[in-house]
C-alpha atoms as a PDB file:
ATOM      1  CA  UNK A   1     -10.177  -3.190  -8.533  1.00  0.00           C
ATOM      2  CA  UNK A   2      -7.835  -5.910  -8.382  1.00  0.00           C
ATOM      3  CA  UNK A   3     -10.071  -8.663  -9.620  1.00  0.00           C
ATOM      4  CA  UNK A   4     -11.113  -6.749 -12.546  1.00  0.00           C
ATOM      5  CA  UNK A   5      -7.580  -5.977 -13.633  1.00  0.00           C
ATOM      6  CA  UNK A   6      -6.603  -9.437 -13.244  1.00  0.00           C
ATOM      7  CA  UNK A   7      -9.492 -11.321 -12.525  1.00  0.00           C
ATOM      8  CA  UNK A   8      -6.734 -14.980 -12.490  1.00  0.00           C
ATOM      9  CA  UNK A   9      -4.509 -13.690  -9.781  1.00  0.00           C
ATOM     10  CA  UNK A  10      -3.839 -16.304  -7.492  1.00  0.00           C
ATOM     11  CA  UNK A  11      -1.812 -16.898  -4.298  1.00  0.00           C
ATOM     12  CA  UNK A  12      -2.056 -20.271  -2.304  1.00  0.00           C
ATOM     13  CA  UNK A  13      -1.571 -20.349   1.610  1.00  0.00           C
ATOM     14  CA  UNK A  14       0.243 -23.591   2.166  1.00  0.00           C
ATOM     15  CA  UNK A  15      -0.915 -22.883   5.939  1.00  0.00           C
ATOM     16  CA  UNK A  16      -4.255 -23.248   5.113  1.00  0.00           C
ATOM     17  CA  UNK A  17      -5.736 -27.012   7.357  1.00  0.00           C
ATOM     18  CA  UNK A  18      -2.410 -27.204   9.418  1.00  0.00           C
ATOM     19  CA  UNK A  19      -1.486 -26.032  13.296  1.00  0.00           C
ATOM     20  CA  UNK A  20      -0.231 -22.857  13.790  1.00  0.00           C
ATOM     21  CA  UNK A  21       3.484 -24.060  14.923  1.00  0.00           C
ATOM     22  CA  UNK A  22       3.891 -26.728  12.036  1.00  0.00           C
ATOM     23  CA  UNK A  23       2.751 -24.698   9.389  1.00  0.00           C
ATOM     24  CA  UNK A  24       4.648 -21.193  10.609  1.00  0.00           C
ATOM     25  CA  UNK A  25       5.898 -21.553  13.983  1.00  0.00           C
ATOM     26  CA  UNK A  26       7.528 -17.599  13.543  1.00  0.00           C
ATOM     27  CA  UNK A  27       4.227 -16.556  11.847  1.00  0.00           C
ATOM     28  CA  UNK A  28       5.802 -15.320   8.981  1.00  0.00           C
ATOM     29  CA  UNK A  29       6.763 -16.935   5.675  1.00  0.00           C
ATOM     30  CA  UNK A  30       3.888 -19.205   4.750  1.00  0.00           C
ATOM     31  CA  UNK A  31       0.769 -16.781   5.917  1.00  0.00           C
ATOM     32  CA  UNK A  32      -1.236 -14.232   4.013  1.00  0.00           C
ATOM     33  CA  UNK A  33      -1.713 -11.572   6.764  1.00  0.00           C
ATOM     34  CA  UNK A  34      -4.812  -9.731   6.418  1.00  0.00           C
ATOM     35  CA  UNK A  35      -2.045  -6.268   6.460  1.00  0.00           C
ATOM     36  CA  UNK A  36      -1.101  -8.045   2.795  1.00  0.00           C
ATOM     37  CA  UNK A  37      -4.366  -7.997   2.007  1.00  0.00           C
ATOM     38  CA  UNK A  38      -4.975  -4.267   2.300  1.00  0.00           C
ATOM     39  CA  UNK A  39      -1.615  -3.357   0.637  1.00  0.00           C
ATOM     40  CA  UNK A  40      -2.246  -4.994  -2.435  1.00  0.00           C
ATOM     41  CA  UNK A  41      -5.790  -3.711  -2.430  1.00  0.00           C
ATOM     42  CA  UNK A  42      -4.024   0.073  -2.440  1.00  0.00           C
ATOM     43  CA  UNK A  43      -1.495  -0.718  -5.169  1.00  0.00           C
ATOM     44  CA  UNK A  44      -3.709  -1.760  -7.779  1.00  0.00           C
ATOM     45  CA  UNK A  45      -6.233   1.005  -6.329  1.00  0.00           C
ATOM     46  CA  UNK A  46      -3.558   3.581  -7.008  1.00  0.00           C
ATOM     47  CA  UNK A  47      -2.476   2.350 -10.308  1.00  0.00           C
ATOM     48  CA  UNK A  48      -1.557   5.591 -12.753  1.00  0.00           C
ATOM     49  CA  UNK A  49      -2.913   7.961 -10.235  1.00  0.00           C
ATOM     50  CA  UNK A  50       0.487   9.475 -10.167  1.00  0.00           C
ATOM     51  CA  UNK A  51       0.128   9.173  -6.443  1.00  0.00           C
ATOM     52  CA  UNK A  52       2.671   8.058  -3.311  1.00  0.00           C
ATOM     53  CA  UNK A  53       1.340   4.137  -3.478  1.00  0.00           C
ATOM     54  CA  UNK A  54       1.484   4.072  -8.068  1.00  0.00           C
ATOM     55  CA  UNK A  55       3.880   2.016  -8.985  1.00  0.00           C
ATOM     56  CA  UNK A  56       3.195   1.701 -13.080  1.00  0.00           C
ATOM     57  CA  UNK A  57       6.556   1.644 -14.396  1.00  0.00           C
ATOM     58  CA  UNK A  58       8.392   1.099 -11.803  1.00  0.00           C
ATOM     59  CA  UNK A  59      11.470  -1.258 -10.319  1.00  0.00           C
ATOM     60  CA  UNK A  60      10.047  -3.170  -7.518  1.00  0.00           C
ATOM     61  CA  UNK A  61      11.896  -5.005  -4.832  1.00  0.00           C
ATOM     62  CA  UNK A  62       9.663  -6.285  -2.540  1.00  0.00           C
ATOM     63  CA  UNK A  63      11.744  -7.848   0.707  1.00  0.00           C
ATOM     64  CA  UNK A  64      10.000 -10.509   2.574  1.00  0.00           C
ATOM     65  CA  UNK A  65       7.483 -11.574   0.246  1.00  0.00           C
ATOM     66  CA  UNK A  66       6.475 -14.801   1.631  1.00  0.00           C
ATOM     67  CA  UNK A  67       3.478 -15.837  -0.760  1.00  0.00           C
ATOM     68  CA  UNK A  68       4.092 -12.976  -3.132  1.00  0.00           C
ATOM     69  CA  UNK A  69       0.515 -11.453  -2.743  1.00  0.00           C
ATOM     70  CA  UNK A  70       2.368  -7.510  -2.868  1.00  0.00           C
ATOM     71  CA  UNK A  71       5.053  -8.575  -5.318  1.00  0.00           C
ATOM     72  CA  UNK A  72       1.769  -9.619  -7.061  1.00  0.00           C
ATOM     73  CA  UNK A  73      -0.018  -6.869  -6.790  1.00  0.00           C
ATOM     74  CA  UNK A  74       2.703  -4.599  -8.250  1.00  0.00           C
ATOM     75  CA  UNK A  75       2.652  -7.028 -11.065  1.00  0.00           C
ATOM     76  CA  UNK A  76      -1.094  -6.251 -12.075  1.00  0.00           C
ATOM     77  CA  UNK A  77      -0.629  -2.432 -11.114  1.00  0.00           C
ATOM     78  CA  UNK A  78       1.700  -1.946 -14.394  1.00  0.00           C
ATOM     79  CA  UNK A  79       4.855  -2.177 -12.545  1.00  0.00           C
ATOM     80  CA  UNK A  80       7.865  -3.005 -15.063  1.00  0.00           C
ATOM     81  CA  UNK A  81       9.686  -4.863 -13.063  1.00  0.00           C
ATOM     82  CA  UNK A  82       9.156  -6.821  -9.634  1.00  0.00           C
ATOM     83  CA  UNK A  83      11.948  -8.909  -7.423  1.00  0.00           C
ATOM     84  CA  UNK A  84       9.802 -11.023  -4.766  1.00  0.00           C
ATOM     85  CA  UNK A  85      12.463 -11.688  -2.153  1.00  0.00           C
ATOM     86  CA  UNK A  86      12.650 -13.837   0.691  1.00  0.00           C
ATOM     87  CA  UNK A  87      15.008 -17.231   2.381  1.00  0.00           C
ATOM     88  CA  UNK A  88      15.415 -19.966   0.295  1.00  0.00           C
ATOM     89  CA  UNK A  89      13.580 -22.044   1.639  1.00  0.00           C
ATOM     90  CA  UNK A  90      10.342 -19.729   1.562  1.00  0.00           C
ATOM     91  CA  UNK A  91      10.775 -18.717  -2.462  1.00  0.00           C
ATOM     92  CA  UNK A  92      11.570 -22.384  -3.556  1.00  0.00           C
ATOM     93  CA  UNK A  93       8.284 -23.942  -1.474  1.00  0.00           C
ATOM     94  CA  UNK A  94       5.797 -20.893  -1.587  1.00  0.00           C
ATOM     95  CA  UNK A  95       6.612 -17.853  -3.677  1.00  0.00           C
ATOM     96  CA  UNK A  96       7.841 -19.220  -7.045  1.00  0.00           C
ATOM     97  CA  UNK A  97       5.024 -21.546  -6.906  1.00  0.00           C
ATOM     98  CA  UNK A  98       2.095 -18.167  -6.583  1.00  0.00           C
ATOM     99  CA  UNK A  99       4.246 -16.454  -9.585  1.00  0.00           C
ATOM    100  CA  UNK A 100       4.006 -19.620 -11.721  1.00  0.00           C
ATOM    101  CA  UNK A 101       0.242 -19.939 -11.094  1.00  0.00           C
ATOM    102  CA  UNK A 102      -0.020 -16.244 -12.415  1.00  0.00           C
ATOM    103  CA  UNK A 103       2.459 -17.174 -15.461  1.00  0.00           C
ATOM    104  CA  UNK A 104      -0.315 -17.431 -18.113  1.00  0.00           C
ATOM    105  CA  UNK A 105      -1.706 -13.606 -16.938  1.00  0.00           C
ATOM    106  CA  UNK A 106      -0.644 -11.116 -20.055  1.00  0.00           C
ATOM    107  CA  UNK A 107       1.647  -8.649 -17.880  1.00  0.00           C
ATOM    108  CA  UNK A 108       3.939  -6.741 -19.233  1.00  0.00           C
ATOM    109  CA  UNK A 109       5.780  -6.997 -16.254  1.00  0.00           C
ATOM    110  CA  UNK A 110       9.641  -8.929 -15.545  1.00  0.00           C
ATOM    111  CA  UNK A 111       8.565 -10.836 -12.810  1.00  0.00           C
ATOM    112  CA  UNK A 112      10.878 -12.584 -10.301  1.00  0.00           C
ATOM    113  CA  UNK A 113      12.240 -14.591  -7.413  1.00  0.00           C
ATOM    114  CA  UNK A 114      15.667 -14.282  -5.470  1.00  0.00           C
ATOM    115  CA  UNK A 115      16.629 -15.267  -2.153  1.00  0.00           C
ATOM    116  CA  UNK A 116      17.847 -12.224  -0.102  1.00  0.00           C
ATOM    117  CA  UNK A 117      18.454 -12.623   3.544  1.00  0.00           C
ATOM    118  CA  UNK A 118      18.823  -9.442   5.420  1.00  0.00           C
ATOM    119  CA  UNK A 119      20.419  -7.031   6.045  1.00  0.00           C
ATOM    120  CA  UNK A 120      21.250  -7.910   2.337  1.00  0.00           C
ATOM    121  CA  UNK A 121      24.779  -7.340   2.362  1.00  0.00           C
ATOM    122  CA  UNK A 122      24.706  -8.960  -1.416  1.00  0.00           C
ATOM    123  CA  UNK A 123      21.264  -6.999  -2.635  1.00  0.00           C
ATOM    124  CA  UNK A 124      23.493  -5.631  -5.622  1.00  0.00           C
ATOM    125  CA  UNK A 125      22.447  -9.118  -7.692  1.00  0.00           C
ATOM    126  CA  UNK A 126      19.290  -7.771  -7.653  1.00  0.00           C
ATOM    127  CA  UNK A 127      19.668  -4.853  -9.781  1.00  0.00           C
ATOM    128  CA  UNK A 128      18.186  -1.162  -9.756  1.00  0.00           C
ATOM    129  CA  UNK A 129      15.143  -0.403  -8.310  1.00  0.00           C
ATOM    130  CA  UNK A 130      12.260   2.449  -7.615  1.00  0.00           C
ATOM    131  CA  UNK A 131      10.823   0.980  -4.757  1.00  0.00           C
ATOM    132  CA  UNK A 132      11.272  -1.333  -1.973  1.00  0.00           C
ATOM    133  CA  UNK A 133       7.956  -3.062  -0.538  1.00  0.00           C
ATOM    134  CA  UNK A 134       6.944  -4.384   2.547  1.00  0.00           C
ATOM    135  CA  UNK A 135       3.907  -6.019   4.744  1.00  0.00           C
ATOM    136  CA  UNK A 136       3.996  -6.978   8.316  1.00  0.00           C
ATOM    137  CA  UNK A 137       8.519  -6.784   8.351  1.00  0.00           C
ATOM    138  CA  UNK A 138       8.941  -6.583  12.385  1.00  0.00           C
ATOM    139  CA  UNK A 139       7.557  -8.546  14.963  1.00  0.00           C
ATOM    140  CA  UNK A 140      10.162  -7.755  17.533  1.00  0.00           C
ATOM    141  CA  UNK A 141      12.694  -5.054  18.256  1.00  0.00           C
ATOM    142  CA  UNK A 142      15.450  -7.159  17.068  1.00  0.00           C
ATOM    143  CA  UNK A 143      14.188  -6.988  13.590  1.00  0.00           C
ATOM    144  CA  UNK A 144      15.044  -3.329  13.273  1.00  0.00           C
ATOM    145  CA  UNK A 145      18.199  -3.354  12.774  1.00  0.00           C
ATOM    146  CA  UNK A 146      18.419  -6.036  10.397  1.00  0.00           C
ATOM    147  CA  UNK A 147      15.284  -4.113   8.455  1.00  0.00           C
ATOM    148  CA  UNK A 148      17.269  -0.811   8.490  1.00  0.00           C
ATOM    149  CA  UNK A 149      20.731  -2.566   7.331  1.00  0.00           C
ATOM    150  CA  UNK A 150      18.488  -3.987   4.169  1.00  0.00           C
ATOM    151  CA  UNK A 151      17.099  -0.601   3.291  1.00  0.00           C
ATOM    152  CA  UNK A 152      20.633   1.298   3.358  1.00  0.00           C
ATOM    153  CA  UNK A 153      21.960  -1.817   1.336  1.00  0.00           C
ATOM    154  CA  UNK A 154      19.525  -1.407  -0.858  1.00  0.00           C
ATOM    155  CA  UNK A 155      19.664   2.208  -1.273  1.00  0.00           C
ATOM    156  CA  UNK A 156      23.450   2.198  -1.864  1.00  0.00           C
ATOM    157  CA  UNK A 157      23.808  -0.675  -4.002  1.00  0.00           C
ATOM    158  CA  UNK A 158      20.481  -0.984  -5.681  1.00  0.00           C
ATOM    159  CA  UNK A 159      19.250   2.782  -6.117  1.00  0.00           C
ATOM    160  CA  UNK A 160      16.140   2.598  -3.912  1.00  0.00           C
ATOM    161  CA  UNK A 161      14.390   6.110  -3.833  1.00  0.00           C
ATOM    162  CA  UNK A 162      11.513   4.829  -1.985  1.00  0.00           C
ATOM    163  CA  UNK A 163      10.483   2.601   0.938  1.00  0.00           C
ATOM    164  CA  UNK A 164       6.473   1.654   0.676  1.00  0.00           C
ATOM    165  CA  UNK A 165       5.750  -0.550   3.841  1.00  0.00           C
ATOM    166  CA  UNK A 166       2.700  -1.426   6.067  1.00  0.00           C
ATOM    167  CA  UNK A 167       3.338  -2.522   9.374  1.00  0.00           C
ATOM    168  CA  UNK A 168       0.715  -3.221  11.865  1.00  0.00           C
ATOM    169  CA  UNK A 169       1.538  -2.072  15.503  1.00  0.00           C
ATOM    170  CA  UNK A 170       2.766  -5.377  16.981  1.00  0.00           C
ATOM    171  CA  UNK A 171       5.171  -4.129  18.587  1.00  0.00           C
ATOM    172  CA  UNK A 172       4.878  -0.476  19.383  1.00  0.00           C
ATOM    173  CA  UNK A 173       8.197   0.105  20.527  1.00  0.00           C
ATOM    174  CA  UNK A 174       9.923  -1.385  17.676  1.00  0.00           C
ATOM    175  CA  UNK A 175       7.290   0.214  14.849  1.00  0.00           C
ATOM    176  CA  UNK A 176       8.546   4.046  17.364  1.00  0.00           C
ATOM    177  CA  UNK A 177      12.447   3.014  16.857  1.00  0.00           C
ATOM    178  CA  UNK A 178      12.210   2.321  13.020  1.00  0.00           C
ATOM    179  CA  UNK A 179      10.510   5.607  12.628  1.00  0.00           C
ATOM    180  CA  UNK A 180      12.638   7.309  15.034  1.00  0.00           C
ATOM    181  CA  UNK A 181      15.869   5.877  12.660  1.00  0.00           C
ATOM    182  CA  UNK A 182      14.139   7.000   9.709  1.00  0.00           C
ATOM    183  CA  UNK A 183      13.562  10.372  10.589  1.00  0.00           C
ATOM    184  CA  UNK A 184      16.995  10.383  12.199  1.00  0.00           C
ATOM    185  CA  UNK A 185      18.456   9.782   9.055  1.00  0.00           C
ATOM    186  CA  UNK A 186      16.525  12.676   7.110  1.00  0.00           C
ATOM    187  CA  UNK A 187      14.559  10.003   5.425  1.00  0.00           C
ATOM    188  CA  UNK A 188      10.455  11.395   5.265  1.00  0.00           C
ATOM    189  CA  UNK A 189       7.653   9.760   6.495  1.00  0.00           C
ATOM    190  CA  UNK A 190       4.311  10.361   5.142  1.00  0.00           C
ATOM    191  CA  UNK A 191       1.143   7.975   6.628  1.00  0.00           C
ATOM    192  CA  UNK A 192      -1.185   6.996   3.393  1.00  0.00           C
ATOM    193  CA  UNK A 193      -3.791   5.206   5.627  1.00  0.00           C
ATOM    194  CA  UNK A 194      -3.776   3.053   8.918  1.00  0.00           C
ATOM    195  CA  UNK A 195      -0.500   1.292   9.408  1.00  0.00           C
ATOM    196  CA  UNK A 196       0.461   2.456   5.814  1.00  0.00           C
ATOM    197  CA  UNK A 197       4.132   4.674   5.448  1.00  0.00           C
ATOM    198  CA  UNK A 198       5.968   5.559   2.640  1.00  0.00           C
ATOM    199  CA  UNK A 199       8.866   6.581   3.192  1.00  0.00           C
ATOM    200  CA  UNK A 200      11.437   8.895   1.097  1.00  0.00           C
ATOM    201  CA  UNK A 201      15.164   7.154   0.392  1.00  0.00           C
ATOM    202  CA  UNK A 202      16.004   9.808  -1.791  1.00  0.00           C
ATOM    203  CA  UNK A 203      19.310  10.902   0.309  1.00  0.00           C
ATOM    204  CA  UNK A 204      19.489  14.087   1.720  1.00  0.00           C
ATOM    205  CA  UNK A 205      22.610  17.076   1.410  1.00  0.00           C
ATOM    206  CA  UNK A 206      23.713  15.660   4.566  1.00  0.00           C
ATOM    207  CA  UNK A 207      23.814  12.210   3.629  1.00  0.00           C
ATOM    208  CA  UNK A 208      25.509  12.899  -0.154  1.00  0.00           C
ATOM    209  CA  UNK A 209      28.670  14.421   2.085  1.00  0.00           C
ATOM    210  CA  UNK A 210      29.517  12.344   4.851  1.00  0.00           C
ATOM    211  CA  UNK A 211      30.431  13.356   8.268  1.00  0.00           C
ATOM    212  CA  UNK A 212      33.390  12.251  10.493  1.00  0.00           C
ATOM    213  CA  UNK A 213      31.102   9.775  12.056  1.00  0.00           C
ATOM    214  CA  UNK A 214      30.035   8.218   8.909  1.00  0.00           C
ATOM    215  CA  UNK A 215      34.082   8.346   8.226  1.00  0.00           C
ATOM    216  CA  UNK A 216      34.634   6.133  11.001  1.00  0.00           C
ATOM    217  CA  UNK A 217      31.802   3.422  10.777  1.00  0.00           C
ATOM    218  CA  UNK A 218      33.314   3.163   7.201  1.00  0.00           C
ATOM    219  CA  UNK A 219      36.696   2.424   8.818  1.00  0.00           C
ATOM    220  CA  UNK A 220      35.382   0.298  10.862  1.00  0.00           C
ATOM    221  CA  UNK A 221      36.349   2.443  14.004  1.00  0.00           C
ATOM    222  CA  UNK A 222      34.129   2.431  16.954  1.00  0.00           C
ATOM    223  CA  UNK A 223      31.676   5.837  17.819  1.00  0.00           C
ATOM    224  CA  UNK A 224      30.555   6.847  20.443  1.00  0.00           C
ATOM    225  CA  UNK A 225      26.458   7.136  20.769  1.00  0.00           C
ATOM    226  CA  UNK A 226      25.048   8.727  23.762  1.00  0.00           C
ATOM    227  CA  UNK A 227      22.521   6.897  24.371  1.00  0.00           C
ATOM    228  CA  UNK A 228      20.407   9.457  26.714  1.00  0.00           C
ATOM    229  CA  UNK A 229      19.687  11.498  23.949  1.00  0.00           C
ATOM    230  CA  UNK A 230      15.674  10.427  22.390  1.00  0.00           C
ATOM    231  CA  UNK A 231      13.112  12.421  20.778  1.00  0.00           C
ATOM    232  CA  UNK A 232      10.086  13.333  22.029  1.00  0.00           C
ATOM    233  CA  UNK A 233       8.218  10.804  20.487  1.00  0.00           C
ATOM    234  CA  UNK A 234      10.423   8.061  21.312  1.00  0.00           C
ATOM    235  CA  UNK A 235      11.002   8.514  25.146  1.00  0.00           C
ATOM    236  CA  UNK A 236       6.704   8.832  25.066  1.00  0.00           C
ATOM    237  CA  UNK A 237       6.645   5.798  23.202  1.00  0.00           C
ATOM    238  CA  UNK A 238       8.985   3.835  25.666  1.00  0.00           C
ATOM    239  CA  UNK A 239       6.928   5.144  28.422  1.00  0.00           C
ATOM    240  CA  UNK A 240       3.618   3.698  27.266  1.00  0.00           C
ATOM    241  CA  UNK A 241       5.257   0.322  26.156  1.00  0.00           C
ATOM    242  CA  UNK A 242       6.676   0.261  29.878  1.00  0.00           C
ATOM    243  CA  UNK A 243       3.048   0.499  31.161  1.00  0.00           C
ATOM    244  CA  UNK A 244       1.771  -1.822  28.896  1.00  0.00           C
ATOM    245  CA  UNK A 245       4.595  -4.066  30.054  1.00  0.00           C
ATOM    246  CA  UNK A 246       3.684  -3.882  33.721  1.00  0.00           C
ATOM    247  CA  UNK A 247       0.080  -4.324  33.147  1.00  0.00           C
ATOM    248  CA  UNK A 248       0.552  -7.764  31.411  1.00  0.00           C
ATOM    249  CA  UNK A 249       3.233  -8.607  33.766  1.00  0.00           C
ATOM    250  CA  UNK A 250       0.887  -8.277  36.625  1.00  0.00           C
ATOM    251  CA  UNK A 251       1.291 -11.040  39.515  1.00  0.00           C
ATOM    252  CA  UNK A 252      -2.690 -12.243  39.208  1.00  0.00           C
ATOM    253  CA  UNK A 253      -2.277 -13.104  35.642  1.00  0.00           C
ATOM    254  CA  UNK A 254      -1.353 -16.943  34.651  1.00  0.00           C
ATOM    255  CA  UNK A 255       1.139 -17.476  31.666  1.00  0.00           C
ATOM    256  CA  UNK A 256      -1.260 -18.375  28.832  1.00  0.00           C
ATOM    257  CA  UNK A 257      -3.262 -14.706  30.021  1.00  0.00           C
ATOM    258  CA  UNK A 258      -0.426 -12.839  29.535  1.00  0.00           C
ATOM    259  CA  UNK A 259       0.702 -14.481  26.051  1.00  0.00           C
ATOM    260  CA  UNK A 260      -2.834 -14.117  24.644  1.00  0.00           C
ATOM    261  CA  UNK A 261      -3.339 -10.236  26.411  1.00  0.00           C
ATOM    262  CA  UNK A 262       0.113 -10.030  24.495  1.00  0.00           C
ATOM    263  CA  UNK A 263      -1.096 -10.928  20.969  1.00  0.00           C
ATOM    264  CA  UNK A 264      -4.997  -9.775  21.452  1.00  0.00           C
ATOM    265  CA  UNK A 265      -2.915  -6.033  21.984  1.00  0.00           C
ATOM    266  CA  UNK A 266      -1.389  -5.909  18.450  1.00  0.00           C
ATOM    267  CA  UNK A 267      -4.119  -7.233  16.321  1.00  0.00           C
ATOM    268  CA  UNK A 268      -4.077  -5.032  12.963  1.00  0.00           C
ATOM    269  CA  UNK A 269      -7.464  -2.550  13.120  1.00  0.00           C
ATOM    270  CA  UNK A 270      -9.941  -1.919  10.512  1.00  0.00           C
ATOM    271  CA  UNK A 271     -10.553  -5.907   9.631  1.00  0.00           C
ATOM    272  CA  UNK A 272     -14.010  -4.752   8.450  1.00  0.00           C
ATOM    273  CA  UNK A 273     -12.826  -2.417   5.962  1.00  0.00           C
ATOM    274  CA  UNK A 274     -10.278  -4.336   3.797  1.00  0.00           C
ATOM    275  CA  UNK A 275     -11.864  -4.270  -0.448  1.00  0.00           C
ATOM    276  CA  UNK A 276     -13.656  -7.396  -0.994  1.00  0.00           C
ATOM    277  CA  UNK A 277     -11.902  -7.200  -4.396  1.00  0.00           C
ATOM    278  CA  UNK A 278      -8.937  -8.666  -2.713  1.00  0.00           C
ATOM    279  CA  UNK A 279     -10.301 -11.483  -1.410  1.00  0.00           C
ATOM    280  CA  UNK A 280     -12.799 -12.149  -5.046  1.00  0.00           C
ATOM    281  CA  UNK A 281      -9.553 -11.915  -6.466  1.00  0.00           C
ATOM    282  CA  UNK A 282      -7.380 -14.666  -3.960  1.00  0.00           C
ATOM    283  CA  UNK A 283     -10.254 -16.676  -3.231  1.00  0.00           C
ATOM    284  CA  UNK A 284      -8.179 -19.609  -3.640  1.00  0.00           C
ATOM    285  CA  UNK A 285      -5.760 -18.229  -0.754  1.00  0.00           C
ATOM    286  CA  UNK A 286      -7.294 -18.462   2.877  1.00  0.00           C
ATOM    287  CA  UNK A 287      -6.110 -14.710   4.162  1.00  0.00           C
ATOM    288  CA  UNK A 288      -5.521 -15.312   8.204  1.00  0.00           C
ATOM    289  CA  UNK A 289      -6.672 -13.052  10.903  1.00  0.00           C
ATOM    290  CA  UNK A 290      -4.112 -12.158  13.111  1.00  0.00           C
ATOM    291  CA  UNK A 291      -6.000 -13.726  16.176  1.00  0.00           C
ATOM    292  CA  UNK A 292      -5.632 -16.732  14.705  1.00  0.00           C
ATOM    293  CA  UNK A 293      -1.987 -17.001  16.230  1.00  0.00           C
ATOM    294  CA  UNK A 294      -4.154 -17.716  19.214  1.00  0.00           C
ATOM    295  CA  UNK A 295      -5.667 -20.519  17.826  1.00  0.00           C
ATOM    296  CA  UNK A 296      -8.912 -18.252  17.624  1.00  0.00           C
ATOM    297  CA  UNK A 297     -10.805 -17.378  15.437  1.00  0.00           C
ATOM    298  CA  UNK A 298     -11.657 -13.788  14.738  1.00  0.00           C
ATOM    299  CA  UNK A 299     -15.120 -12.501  14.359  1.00  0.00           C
ATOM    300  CA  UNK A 300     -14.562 -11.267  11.222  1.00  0.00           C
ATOM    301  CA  UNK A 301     -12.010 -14.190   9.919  1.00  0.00           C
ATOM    302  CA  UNK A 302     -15.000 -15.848   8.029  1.00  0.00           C
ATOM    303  CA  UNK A 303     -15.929 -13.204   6.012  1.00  0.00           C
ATOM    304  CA  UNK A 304     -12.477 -12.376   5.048  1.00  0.00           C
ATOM    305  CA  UNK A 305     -11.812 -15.526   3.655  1.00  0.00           C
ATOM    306  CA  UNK A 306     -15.184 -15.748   2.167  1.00  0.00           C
END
């Protein structure tokens, strides 16, 4: 349980008593997502089991870490070294600030802050590591890309071997074309638990020799893509987001109705269940529902911050 094995942990939300838009207006750097909340929950759970989610003795890179709270959590789960990365602006105001109110905590751990904006083109400074980390990476479809450019830097020039990242549906179409990438790429994808993936970088006979089309993209010569071909899953996935689309898009709805039918859609499930260890443990660190971005509060946001 994380507040027995470090029973000091803390994480501040600089968020916490400001509006929405000052305090994050991309809802992003300066929040502890509830999604955070589980993940570091499962890491310290999983601590020495030998299992998917154990990260004891491991390199940890952990790419948008915002407050830290999973670059944290690796910390107290025996991990030997952990890289919190994020902008600038985010490590110097929020992150370095959690890892120095954990500084008097015995870990054994290198612990660590460095700015890394993706797709990470200069990820080398970082060093070697097991594992890259993630909570709550896309929002939109846009950030796929840039997500997938970090994780191939980061696998060539920093040795990643695995990708352990929860990401709540937001966006279904863009959560179906990262794992459509993935799989295109040989890379496997194994769910631990709702919105939880881990997923193997270890690179596959195909990858190790390349093929003329990895030839060319190294040349810098253009390739063609057809861009009817899309797996089952994909083309299924498109289809529902399409219907989704045209329900919210309906003529009879006002502006503000679609927005918040928008948001209300991609709330992360299973509130109720997150370990109240977690939140023992960060009680100094309001933990945000995600219908706050409504200005609402959820049902269940009080007892999650309790």
């Amino acid at each position: 349980m994380l507040h027995q094995r470090a029973p000091s942990l803390s994480a501040t939300n600089p968020s916490e008593g400001l509006d929405q838009e000052e305090a994050d207006p991309l809802n992003t750097g300066v929040t502890v997502w509830p999604s955070s909340a589980e993940l570091a929950s499962r890491l310290i759970d999983e601590s020495g089991s030998g299992g998917l989610l154990d990260v004891s003795g491991k390199r940890v890179i952990e790419l948008g870490s915002g407050c830290g709270l999973g670059g944290l959590a690796c910390a107290a789960a025996d991990a030997s070294k952990v890289t919190l990365t994020d902008l600038p602006e985010v490590l110097n105001d929020v992150t370095k600030r959690n890892i120095g109110a954990n500084s008097v905590l015995t870990w054994t751990c290198d612990l660590q802050a460095k700015p890394l904006a993706w797709p990470g083109e200069d990820s080398a400074e970082l060093g070697d590591c097991d594992v890259v980390l993630g909570a709550d990476l896309i929002y939109r479809e846009a950030d796929v890309d840039l997500l997938l450019a970090a994780i191939r830097n980061l696998m060539k020039q920093n040795n990643a071997r695995k990708f352990i990242w929860m990401q709540p549906s937001r966006d279904p179409i863009a959560n179906a074309k990262a794992m459509h990438c993935f799989k295109e790429n040989h890379h496997s994808v194994t769910t631990v638990g709702p919105d939880l993936y881990v997923v193997d970088l270890t690179p596959s006979s195909d990858q190790e020799h390349p093929t003329a089309n990895d030839e060319s993209e190294a040349q810098g010569t253009p390739v063609a893509v057809s861009e009817e071909v899309h797996s089952a899953d994909e083309s299924e996935a498109v289809k529902q987001g399409a219907k989704r689309s045209r329900e919210v898009t309906s003529e009879d709805d006002t502006e503000p109705t679609k927005r918040s039918r928008t948001r209300r859609a991609s709330v992360y499930p299973g509130m109720e269940s997150y370990n109240a260890a977690v939140f023992t443990a960060f009680e100094g660190c309001a933990v945000r529902s995600d219908d706050d971005v409504d200005g609402e509060k959820s049902p269940t946001s009080e007892n999650a911050s309790d």
